[in-house]
Protein backbone atom coordinates (compact mmCIF):
# COMPACT_ATOMS: atom_id res chain seq x y z
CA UNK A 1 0.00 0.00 0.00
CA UNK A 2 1.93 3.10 -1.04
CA UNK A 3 1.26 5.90 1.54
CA UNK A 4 3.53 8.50 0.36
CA UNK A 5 3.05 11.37 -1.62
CA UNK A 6 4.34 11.97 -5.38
CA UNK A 7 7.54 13.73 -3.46
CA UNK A 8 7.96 10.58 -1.38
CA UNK A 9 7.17 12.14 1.88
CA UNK A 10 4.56 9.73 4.06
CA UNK A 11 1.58 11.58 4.62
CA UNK A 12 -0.43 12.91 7.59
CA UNK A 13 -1.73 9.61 9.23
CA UNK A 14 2.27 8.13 9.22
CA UNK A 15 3.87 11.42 10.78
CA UNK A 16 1.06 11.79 13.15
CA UNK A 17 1.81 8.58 14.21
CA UNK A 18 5.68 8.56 14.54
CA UNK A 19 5.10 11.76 16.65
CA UNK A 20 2.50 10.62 18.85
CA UNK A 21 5.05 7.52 19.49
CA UNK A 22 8.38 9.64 20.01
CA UNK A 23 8.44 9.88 23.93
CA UNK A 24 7.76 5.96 23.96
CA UNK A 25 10.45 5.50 21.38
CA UNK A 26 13.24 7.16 23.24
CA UNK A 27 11.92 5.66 26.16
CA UNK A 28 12.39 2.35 24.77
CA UNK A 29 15.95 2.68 23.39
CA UNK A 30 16.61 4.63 26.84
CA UNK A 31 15.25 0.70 28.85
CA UNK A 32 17.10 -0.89 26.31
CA UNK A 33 20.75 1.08 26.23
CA UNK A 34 20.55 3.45 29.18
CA UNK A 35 20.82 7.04 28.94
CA UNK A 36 23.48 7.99 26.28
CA UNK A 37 25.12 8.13 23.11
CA UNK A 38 23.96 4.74 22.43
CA UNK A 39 20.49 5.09 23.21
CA UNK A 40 20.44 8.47 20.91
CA UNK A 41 22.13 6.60 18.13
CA UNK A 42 19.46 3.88 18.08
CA UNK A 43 16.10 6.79 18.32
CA UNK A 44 17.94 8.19 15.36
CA UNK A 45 18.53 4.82 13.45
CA UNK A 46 14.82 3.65 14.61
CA UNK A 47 13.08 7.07 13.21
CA UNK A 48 14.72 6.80 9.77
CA UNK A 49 14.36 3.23 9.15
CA UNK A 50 10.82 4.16 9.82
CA UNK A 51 10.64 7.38 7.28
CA UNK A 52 12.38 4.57 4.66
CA UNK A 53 9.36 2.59 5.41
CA UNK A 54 6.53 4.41 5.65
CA UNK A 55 5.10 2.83 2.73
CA UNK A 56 4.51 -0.50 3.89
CA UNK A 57 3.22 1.00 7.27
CA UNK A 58 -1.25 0.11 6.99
CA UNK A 59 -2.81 2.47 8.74
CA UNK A 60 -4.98 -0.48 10.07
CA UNK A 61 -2.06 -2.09 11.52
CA UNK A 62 -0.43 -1.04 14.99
CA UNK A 63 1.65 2.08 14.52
CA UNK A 64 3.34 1.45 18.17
CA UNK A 65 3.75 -2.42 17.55
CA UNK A 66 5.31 -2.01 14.01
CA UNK A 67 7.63 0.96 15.42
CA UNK A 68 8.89 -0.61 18.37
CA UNK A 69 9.64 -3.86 16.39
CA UNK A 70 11.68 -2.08 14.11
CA UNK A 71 13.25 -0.21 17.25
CA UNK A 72 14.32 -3.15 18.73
CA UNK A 73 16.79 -4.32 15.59
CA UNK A 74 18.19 -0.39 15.43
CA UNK A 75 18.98 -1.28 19.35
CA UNK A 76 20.40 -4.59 18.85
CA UNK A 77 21.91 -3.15 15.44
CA UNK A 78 23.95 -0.39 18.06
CA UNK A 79 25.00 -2.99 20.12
CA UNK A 80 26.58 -4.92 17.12
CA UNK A 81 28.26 -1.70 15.54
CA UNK A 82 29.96 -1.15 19.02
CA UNK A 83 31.18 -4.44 19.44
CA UNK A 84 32.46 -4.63 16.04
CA UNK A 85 34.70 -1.22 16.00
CA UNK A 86 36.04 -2.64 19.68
CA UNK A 87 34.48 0.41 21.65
CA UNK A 88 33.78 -0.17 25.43
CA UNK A 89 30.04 -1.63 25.60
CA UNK A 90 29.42 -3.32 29.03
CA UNK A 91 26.45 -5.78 27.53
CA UNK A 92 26.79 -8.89 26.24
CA UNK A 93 24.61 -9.70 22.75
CA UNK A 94 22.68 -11.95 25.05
CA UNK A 95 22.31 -9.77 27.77
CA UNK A 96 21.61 -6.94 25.31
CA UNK A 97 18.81 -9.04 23.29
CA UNK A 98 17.29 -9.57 26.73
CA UNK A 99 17.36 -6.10 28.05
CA UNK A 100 15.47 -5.12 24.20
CA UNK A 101 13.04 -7.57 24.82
CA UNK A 102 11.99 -6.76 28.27
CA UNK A 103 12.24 -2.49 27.10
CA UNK A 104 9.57 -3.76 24.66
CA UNK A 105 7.11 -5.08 27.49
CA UNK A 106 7.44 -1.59 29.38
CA UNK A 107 7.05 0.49 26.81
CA UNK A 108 4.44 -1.47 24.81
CA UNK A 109 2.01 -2.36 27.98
CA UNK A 110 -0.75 -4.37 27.39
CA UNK A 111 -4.29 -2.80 29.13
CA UNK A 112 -3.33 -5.65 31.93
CA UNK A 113 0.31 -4.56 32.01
CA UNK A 114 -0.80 -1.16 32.13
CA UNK A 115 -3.56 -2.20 34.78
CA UNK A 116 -0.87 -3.85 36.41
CA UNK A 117 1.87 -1.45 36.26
CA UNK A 118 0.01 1.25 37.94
CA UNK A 119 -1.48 -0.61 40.78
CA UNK A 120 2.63 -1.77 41.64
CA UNK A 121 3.91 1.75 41.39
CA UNK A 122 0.88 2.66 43.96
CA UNK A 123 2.45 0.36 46.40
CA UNK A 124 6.21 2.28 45.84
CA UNK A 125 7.28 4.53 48.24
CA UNK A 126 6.93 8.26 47.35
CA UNK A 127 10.95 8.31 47.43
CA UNK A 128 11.41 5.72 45.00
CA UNK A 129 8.38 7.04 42.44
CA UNK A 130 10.82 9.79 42.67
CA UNK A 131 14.00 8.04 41.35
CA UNK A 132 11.40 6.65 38.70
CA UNK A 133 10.18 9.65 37.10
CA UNK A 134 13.90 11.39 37.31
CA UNK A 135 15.44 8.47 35.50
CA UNK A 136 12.19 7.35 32.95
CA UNK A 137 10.18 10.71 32.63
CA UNK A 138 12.46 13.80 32.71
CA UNK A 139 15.68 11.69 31.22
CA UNK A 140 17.92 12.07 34.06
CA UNK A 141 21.04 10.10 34.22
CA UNK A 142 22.35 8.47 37.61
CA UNK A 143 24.96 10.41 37.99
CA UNK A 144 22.82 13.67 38.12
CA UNK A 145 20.43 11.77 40.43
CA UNK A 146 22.80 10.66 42.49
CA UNK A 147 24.03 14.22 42.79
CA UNK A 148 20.26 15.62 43.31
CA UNK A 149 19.80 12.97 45.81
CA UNK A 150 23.44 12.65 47.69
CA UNK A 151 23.54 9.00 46.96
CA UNK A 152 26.14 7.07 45.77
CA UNK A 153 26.22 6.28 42.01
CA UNK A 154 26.69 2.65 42.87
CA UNK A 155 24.03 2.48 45.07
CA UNK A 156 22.16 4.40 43.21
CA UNK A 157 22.47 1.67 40.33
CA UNK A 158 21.61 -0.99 42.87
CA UNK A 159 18.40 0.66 44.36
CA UNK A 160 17.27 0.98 40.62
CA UNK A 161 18.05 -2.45 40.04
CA UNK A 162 16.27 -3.65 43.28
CA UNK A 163 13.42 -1.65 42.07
CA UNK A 164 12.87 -2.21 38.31
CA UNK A 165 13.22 -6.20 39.37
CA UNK A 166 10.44 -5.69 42.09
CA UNK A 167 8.21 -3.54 39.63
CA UNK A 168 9.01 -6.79 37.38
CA UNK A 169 7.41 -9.35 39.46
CA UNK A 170 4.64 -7.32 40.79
CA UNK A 171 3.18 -6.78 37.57
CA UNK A 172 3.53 -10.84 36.59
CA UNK A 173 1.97 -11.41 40.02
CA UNK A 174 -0.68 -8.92 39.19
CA UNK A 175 -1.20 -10.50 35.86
CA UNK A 176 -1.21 -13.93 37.02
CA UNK A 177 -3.86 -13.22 39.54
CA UNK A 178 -5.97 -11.67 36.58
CA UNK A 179 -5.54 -14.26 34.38
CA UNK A 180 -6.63 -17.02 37.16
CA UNK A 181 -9.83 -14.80 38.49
């Protein structure tokens, strides 16, 4: 289905669509690479593969689900481009393939996982929404936390750990008591 426009621009339904999806985008690449270079590199890669493709995007098919699939072989694509020009990356391919795939579940929530999601972070103490919404919402890295905060960067990274792997198995509690009731 060709979507574009003589000039081979994608029209109004495709770039209302990649805009609407930016913030969860970044935020994806950001879960799946941290907050850097890296994670930059694969928003960039992700949004023009996605331009290139705008003509096989159906306007009936899931914008988010088609975008964050494509997202998630710009992200492993970074990790391989590091890895092969020898630069520092701390993440194994494995590791790295397993940190995309659970970026896709947060930022692609299902109504449950939504459902889910928001009935764990109730249960978080005030102190650690706040680490939450500095790191995932306004883009913060831990090193400017830990500075806001007076924490440690280490444990910093450790309390974030401890939380995003509680968040984790709240939600698949949640959702396993929803799918038994």
């Amino acid at each position: 289905m060709n979507l574009s426009t003589p000039d081979n621009n994608p029209d109004a339904s495709f770039v209302s669509a990649l805009t609407r999806l930016q913030s969860r985008l970044r935020g994806y690449c950001q879960a799946a690479l941290g907050h850097g270079d890296e994670a930059a590199e694969a928003l960039q890669r992700t949004n023009i593969t996605l331009w290139k493709k705008s003509e096989d995007w159906d306007p009936k098919q899931d914008f988010s689900r088609w975008a964050i699939s494509i997202a998630r072989f710009e992200v492993l694509g970074v990790v391989r481009d590091r890895q092969r020009t020898h630069q520092r990356f701390i993440f194994d391919p494995d590791v790295a393939e397993q940190m995309v795939d659970e970026a896709s579940e947060l930022v692609t929530p299902s109504s449950d996982r939504q459902e889910a999601l928001e009935f764990c972070l109730a249960k978080v103490s005030q102190k650690n929404r706040d680490l939450l919404t500095a790191y995932f919402v306004r883009g913060e890295t831990f090193q400017e936390i830990a500075t806001t905060t007076g924490r440690g960067l280490s444990a910093l990274k450790v309390a974030m750990m401890r939380l995003r792997g509680s968040l984790r198995s709240c939600i698949e509690s949640q959702i396993g008591k929803e799918a038994s009731a």
